[in-house]
C-alpha atoms as a PDB file:
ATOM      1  CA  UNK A   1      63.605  12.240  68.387  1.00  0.00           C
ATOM      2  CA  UNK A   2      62.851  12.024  64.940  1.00  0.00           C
ATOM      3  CA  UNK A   3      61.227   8.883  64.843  1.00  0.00           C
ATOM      4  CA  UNK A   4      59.265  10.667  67.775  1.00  0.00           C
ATOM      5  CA  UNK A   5      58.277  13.529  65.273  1.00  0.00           C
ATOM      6  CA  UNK A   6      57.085  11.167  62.620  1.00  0.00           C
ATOM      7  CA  UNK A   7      54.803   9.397  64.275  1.00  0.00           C
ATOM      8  CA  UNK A   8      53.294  12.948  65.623  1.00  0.00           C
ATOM      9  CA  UNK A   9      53.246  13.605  61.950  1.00  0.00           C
ATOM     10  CA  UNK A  10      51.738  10.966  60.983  1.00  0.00           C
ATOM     11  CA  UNK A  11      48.917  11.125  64.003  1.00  0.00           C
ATOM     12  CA  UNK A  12      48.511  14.231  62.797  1.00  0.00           C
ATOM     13  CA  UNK A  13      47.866  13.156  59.318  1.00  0.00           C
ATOM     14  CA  UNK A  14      45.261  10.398  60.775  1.00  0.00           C
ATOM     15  CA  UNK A  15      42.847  12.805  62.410  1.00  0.00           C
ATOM     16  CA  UNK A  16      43.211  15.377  60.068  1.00  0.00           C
ATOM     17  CA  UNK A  17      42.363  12.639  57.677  1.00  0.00           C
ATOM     18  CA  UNK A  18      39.240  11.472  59.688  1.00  0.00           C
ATOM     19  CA  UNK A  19      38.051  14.891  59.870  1.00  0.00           C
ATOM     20  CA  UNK A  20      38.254  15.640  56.357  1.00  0.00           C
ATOM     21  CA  UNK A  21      36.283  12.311  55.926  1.00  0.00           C
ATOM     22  CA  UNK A  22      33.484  13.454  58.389  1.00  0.00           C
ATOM     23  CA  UNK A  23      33.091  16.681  56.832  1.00  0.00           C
ATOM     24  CA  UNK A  24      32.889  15.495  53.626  1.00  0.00           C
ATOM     25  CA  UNK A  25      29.820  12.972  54.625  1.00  0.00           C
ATOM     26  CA  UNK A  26      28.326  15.891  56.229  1.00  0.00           C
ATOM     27  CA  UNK A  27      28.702  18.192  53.693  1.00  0.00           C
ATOM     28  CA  UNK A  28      27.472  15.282  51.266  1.00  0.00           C
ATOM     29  CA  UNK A  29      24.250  14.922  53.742  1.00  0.00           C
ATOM     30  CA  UNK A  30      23.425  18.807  54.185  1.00  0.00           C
ATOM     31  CA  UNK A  31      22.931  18.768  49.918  1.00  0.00           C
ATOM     32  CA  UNK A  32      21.013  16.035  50.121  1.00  0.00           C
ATOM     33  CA  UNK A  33      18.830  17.394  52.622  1.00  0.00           C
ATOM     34  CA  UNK A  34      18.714  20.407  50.632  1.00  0.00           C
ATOM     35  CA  UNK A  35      17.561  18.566  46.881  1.00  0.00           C
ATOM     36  CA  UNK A  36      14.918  17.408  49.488  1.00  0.00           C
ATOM     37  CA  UNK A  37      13.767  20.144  50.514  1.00  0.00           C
ATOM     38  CA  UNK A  38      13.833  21.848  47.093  1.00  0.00           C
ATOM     39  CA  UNK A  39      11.914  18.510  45.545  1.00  0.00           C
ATOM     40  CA  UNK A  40       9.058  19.025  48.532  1.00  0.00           C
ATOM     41  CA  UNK A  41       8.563  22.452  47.540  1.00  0.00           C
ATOM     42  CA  UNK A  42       7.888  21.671  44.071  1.00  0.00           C
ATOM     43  CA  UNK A  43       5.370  18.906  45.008  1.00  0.00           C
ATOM     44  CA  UNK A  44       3.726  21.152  46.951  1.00  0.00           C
ATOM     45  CA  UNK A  45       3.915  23.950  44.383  1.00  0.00           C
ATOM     46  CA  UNK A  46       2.692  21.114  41.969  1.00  0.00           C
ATOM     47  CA  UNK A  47      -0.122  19.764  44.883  1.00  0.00           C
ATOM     48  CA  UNK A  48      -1.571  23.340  45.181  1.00  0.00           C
ATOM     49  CA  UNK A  49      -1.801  23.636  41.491  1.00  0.00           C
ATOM     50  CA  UNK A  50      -3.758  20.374  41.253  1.00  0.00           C
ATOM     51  CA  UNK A  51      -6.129  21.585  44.392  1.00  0.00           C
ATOM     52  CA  UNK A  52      -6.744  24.658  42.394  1.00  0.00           C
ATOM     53  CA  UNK A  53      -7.970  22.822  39.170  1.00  0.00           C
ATOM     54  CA  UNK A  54     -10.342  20.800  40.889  1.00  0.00           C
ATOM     55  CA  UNK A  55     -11.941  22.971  42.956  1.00  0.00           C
ATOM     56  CA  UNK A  56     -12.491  25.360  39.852  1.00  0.00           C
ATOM     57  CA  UNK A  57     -13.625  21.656  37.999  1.00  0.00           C
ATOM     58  CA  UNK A  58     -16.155  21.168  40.860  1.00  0.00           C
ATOM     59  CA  UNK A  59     -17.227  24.373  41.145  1.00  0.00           C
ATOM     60  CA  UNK A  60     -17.893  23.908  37.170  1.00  0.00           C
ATOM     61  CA  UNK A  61     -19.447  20.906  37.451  1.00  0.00           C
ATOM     62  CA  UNK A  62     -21.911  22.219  40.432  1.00  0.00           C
ATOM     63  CA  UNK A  63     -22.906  25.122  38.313  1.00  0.00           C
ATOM     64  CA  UNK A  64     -23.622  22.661  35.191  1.00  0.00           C
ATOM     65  CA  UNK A  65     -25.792  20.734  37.504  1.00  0.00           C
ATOM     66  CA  UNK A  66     -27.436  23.118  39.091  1.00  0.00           C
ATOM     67  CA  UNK A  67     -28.402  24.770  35.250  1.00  0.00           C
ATOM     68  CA  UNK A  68     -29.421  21.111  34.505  1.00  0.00           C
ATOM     69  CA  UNK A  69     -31.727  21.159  37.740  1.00  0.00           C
ATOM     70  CA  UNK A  70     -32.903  24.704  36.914  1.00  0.00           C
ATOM     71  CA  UNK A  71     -33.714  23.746  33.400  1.00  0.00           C
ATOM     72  CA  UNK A  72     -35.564  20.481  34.419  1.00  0.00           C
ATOM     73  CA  UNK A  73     -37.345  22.411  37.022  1.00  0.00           C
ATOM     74  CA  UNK A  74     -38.843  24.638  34.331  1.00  0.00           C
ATOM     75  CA  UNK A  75     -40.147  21.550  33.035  1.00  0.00           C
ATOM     76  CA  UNK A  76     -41.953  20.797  35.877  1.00  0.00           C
ATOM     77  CA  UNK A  77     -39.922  17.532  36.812  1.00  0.00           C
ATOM     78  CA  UNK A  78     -39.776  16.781  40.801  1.00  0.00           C
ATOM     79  CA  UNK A  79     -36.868  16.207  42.752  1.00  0.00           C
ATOM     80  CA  UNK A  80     -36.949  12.578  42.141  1.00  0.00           C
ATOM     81  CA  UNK A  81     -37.702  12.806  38.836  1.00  0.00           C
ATOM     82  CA  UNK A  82     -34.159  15.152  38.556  1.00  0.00           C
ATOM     83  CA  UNK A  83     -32.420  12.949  40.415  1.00  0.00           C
ATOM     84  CA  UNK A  84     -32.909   9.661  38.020  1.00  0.00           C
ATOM     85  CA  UNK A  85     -32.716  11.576  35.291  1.00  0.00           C
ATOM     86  CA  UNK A  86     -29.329  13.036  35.832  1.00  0.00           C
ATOM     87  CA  UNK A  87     -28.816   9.731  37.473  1.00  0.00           C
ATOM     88  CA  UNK A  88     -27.386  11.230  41.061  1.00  0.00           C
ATOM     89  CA  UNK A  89     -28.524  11.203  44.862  1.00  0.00           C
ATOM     90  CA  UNK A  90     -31.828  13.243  45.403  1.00  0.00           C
ATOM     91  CA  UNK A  91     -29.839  15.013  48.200  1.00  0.00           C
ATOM     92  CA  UNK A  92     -27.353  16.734  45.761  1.00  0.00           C
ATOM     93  CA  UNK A  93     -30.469  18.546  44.291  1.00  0.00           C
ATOM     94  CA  UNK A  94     -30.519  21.787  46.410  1.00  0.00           C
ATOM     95  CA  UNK A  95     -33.841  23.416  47.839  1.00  0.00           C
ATOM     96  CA  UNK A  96     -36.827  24.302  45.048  1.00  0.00           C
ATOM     97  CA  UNK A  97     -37.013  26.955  47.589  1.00  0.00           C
ATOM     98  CA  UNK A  98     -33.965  29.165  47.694  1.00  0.00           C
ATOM     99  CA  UNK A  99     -36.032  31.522  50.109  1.00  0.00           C
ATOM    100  CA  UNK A 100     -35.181  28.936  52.816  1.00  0.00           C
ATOM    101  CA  UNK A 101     -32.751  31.081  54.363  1.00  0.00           C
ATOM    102  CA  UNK A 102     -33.005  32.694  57.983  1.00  0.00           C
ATOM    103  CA  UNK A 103     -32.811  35.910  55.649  1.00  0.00           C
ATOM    104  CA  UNK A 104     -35.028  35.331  53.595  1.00  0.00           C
ATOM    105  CA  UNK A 105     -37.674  34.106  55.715  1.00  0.00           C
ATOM    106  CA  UNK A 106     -37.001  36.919  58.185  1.00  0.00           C
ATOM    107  CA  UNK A 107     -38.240  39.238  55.414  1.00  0.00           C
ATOM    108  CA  UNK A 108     -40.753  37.293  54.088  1.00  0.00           C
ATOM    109  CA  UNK A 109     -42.253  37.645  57.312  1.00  0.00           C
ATOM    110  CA  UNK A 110     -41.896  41.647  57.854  1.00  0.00           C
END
């Protein structure tokens, strides 16, 4: 009878064993998912910071080229002259003509 008990014991022992083992690799796996999760959010944090800085650089460096345009407008330099001056694509170079809006031709009109 003993021996009987012992070996229940023991049984016992094993699976209780084995469960503690499986816990502990899940509990081991849920904090790695969450030092994961925490590292994506601060590469996002840190990818929407860098978004940020270049569209306010680009948005700085189309004003700057637009004031270069303007300025070598008032010289009386053409769109192709601009363009290999400042050395870029004549198509960057917006209209000579803001007044090319629906708008503004609408009340040019009236």
């Amino acid at each position: 009878m003993a021996t009987h008990r012992s070996a229940a014991v023991a049984a016992r022992q094993r699976v209780n064993d084995h469960l503690q083992a499986q816990i502990d690799r899940l509990t081991s796996a849920v904090e790695d998912g969450i030092k994961a999760v925490e590292h994506l959010e601060k590469v996002q944090r840190e990818r929407d910071q860098l978004l940020a800085t270049l569209d306010e650089q680009q948005r700085a460096a189309e004003s700057g080229l637009n004031a270069a345009v303007d300025d070598l407008r008032s010289l009386g330099k053409s769109k192709k002259e601009i363009a290999q001056l400042l050395d870029i694509d004549p198509r960057l170079i917006r209209s000579r003509h803001p007044s090319s809006s629906p708008q503004t031709r609408a009340s040019d009109h009236a």
